[in-house]
Protein backbone atom coordinates (compact mmCIF):
# COMPACT_ATOMS: atom_id res chain seq x y z
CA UNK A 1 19.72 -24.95 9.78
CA UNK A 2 16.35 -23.56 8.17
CA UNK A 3 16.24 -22.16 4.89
CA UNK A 4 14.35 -18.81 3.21
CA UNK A 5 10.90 -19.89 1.71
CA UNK A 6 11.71 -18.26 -1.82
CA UNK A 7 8.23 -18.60 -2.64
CA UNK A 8 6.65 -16.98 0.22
CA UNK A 9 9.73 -14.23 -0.03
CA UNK A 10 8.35 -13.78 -3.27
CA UNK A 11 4.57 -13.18 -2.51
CA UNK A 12 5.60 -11.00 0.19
CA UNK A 13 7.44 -8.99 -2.44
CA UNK A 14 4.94 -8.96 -4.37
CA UNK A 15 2.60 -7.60 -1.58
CA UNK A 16 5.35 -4.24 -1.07
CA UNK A 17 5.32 -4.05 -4.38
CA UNK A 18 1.76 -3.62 -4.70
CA UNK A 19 1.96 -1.29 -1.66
CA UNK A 20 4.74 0.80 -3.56
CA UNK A 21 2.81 3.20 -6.31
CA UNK A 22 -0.36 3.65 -3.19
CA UNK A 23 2.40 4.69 -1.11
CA UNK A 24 2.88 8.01 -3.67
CA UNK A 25 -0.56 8.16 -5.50
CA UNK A 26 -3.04 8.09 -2.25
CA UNK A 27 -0.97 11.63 -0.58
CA UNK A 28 -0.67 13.00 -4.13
CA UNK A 29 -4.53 12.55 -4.53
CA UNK A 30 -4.93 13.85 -1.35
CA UNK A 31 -3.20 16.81 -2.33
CA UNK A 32 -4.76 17.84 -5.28
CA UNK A 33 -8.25 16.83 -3.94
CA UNK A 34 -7.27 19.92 -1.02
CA UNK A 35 -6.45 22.52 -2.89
CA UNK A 36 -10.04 21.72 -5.19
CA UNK A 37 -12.49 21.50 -2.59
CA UNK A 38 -15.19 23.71 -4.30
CA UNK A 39 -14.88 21.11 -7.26
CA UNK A 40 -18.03 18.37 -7.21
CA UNK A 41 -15.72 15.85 -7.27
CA UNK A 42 -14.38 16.78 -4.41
CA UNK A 43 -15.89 13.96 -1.83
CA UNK A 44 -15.15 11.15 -4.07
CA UNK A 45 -11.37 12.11 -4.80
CA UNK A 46 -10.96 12.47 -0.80
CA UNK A 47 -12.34 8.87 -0.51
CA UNK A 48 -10.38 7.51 -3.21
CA UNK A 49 -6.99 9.26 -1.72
CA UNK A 50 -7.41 7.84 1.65
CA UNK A 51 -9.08 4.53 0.40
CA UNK A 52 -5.29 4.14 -1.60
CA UNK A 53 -3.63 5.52 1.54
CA UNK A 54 -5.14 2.77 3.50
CA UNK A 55 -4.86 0.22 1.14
CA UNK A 56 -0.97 1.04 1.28
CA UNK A 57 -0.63 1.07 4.69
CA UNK A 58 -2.48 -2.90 4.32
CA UNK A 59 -0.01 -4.23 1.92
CA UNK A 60 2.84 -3.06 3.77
CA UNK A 61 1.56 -4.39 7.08
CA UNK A 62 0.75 -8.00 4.75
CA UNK A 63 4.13 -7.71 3.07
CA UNK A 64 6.34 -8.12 5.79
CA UNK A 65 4.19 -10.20 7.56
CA UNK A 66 4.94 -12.43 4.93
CA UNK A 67 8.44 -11.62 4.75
CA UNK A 68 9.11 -12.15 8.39
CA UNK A 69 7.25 -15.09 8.23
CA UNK A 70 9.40 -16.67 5.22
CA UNK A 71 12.67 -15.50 6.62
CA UNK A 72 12.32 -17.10 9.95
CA UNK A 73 9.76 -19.73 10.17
């Protein structure tokens, strides 16, 4: 009978954590960068909002990788 690996549980955790706030900030950003586009800041707040909406979408992918790979390896 195999057993959880705790510790990689944990880092996976850790990675959905991580992935957790970017899930809510990155469409948020995205938002507000939108309804501004006559703002100058407009091109680097629509890179940062879908740099943070990617970078979600990577730690979720990585996070249950690892959890999937802890619960049944």
């Amino acid at each position: 009978m195999k057993h959880t690996n705790k510790g990689l549980l944990l880092k996976g955790l850790k990675f959905l954590a991580g992935a957790l706030p970017l899930s809510f900030i990155g469409p948020v950003v995205l938002f507000s960068a939108a309804k501004n586009q006559e703002h100058t800041w407009f091109i680097p707040v629509m890179a940062f909002a879908i740099l943070a909406m990617a970078a979600a979408v990577y730690l979720m992918f990585r996070g249950i990788n690892i959890v999937m790979k802890a619960l049944f390896e």
